[in-house]
N, C-alpha and C. Protein backbone atom coordinates (compact mmCIF):
# COMPACT_ATOMS: atom_id res chain seq x y z
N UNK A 1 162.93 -93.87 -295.92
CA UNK A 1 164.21 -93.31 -295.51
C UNK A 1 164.08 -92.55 -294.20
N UNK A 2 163.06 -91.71 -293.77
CA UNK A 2 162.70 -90.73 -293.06
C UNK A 2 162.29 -91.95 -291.84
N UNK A 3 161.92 -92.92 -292.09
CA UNK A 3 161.45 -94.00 -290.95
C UNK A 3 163.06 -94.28 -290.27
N UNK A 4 163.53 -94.90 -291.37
CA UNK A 4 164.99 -95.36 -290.92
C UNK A 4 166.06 -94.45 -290.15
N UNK A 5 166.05 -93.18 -290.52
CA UNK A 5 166.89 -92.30 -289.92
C UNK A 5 166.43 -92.11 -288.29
N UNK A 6 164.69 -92.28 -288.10
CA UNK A 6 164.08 -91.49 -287.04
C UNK A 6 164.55 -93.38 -286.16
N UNK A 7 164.48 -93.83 -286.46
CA UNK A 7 165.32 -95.74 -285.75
C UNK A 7 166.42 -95.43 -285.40
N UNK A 8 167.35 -95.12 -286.30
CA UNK A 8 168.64 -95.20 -286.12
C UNK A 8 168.87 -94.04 -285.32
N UNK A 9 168.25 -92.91 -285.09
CA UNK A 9 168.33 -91.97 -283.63
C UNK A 9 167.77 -92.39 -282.65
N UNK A 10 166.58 -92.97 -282.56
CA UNK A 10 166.16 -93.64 -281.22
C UNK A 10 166.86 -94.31 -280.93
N UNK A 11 168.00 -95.55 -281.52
CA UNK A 11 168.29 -96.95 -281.17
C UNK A 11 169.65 -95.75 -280.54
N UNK A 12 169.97 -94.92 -281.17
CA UNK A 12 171.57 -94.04 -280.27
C UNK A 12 171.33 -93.71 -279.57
N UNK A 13 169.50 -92.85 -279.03
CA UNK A 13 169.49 -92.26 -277.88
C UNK A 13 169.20 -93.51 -276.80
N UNK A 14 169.06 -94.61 -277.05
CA UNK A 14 168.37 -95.50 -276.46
C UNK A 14 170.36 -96.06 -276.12
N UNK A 15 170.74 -96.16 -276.88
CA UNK A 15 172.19 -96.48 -276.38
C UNK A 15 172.86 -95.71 -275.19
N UNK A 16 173.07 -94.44 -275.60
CA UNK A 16 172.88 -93.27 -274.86
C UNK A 16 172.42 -93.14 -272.88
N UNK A 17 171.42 -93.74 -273.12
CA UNK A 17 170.42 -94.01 -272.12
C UNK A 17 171.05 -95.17 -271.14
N UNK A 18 171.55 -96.18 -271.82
CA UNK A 18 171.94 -97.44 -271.10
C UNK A 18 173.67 -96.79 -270.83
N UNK A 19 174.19 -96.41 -271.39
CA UNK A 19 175.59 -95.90 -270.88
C UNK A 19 175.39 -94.74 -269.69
N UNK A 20 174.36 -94.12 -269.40
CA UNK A 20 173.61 -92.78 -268.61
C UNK A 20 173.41 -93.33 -267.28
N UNK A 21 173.15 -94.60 -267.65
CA UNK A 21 172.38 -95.69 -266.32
C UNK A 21 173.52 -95.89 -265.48
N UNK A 22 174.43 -96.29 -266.45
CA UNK A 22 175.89 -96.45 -265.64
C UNK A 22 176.68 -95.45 -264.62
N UNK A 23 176.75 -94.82 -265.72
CA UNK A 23 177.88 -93.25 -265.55
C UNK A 23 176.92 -92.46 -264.75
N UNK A 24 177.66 -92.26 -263.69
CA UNK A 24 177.12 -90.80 -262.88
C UNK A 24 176.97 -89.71 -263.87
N UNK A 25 178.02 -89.37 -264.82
CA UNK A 25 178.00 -88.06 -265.07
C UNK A 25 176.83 -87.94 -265.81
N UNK A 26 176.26 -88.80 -266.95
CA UNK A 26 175.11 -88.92 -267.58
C UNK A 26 173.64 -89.47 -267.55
N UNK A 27 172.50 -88.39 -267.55
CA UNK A 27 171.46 -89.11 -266.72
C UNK A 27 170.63 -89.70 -267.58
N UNK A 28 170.58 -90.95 -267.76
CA UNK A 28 169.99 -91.77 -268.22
C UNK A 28 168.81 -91.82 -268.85
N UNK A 29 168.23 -91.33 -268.15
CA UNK A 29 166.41 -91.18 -268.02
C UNK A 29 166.10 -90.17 -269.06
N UNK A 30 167.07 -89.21 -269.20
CA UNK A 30 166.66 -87.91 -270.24
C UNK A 30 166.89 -88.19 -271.91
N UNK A 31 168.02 -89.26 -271.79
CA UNK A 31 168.11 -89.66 -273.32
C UNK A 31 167.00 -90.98 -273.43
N UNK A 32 166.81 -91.86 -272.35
CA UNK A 32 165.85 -92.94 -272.63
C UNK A 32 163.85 -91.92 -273.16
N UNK A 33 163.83 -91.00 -272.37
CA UNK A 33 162.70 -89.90 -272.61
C UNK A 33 162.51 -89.49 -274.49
N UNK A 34 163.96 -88.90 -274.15
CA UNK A 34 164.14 -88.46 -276.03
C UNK A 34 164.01 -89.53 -277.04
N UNK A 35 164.28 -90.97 -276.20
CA UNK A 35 164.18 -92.30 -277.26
C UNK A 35 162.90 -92.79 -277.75
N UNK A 36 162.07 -92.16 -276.54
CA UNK A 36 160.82 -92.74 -276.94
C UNK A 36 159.96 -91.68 -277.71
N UNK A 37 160.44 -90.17 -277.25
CA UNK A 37 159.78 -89.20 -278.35
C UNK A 37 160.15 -89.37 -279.67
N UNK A 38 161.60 -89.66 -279.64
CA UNK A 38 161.87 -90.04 -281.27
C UNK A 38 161.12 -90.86 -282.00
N UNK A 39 160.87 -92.33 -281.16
CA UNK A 39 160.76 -93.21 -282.07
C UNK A 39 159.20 -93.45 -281.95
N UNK A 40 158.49 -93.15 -280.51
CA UNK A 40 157.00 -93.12 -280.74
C UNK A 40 156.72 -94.06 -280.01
N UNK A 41 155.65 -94.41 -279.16
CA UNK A 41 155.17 -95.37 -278.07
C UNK A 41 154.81 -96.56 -279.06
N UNK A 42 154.56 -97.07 -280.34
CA UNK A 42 153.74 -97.79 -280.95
C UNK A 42 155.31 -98.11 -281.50
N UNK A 43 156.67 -97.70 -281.75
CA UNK A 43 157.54 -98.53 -282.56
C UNK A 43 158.27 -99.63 -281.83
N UNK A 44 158.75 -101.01 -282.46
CA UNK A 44 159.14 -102.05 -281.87
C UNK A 44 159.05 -102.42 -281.32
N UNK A 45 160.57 -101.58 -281.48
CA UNK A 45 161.82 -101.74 -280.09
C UNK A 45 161.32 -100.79 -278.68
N UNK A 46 160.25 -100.49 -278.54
CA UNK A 46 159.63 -99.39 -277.50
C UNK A 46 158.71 -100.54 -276.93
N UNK A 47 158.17 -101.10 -277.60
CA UNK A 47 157.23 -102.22 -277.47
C UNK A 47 157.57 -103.55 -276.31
N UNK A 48 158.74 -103.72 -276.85
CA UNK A 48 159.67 -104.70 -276.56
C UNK A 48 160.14 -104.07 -275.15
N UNK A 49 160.57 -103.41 -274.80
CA UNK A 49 161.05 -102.27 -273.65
C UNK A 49 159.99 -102.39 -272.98
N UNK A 50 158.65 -102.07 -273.14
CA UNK A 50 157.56 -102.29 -272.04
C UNK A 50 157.72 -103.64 -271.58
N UNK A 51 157.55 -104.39 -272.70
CA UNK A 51 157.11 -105.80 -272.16
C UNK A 51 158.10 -106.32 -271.36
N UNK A 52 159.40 -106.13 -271.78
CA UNK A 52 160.52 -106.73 -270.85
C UNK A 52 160.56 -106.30 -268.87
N UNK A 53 160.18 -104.74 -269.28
CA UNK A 53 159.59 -103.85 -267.67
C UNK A 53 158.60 -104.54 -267.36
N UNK A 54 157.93 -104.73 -268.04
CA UNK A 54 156.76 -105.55 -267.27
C UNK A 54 156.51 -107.16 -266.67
N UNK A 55 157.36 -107.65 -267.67
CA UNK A 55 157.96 -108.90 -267.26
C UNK A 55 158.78 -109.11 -266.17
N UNK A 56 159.37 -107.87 -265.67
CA UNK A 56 160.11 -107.87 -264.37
C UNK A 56 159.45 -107.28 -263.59
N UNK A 57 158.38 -106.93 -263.32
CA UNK A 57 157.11 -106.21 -262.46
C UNK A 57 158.02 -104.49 -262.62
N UNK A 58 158.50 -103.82 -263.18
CA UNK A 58 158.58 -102.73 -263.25
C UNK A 58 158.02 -101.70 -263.70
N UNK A 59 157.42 -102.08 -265.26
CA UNK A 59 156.41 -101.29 -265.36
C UNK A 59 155.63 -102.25 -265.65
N UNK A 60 154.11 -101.43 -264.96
CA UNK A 60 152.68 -102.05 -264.66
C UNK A 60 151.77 -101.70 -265.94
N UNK A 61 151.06 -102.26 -267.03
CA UNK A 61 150.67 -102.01 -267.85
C UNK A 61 148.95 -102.28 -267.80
N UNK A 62 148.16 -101.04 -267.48
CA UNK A 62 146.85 -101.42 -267.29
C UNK A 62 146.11 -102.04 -268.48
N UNK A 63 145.22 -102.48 -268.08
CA UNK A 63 144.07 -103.22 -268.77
C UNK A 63 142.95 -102.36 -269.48
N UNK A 64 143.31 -101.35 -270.61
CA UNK A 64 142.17 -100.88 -271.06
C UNK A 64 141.06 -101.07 -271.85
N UNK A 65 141.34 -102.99 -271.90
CA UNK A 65 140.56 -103.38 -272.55
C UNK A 65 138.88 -103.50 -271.88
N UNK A 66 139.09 -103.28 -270.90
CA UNK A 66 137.55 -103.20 -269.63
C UNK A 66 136.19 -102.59 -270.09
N UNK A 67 135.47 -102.61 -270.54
CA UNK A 67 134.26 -101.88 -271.02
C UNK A 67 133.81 -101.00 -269.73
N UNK A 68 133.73 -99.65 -269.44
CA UNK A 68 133.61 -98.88 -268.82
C UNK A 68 131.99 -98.98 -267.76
N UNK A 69 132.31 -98.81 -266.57
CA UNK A 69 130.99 -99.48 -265.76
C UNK A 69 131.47 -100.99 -265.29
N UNK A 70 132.04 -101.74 -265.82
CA UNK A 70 133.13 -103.40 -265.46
C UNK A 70 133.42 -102.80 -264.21
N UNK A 71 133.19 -104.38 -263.41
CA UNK A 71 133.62 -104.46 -262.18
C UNK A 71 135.67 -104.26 -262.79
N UNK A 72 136.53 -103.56 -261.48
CA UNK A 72 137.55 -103.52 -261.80
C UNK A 72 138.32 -105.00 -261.24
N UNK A 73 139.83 -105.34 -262.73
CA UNK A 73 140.03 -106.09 -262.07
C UNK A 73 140.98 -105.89 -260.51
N UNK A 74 141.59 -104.83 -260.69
CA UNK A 74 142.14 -104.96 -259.08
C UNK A 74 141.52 -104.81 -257.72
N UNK A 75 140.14 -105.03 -258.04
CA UNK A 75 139.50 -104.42 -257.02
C UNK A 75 137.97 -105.88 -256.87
N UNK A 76 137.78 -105.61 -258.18
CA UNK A 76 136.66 -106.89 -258.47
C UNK A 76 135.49 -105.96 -258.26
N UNK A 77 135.33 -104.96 -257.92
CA UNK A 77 133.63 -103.91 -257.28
C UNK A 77 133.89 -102.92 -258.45
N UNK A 78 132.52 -102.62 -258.63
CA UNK A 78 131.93 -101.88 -259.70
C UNK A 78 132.11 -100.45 -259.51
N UNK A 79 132.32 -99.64 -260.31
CA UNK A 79 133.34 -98.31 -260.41
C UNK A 79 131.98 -97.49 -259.80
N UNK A 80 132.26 -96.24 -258.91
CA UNK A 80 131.35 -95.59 -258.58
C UNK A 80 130.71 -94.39 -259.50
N UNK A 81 129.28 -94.20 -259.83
CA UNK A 81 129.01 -93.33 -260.90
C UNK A 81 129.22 -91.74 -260.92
């Protein structure tokens, strides 16, 4: 129940957020902020939101899968010690 309620406030502030984008009077960014504290970097629909940003080159999602000392990939040269 406590899952579902903390959804159904993210998915309003996340509504919230896209009407904010529009409207001058409301800033967007502060309810899309509260959407993701609500609902948590690891739920869904947050999930889904990266990937779509990223799919449009907006947001850049690093590679932390790299074993530390790995040549980097944006660079290809080995990290300095």
């Amino acid at each position: 129940m406590k899952q579902k309620l903390r959804t159904a406030a993210g998915i309003g502030l996340l509504i919230l957020a896209v009407i904010g984008a529009l409207l001058p009077v409301l800033q967007g960014w502060m309810f899309f902020l509260a959407a993701v504290g609500v609902l948590g970097v690891d739920h869904p629909i947050i999930k889904w939101c990266r990937r779509q940003l990223n799919r449009f080159g907006i947001w850049k999602d690093k590679d932390f899968s790299a074993k530390p000392g790995a040549p980097s990939p944006e660079t290809g040269t080995e990290p300095r010690a």
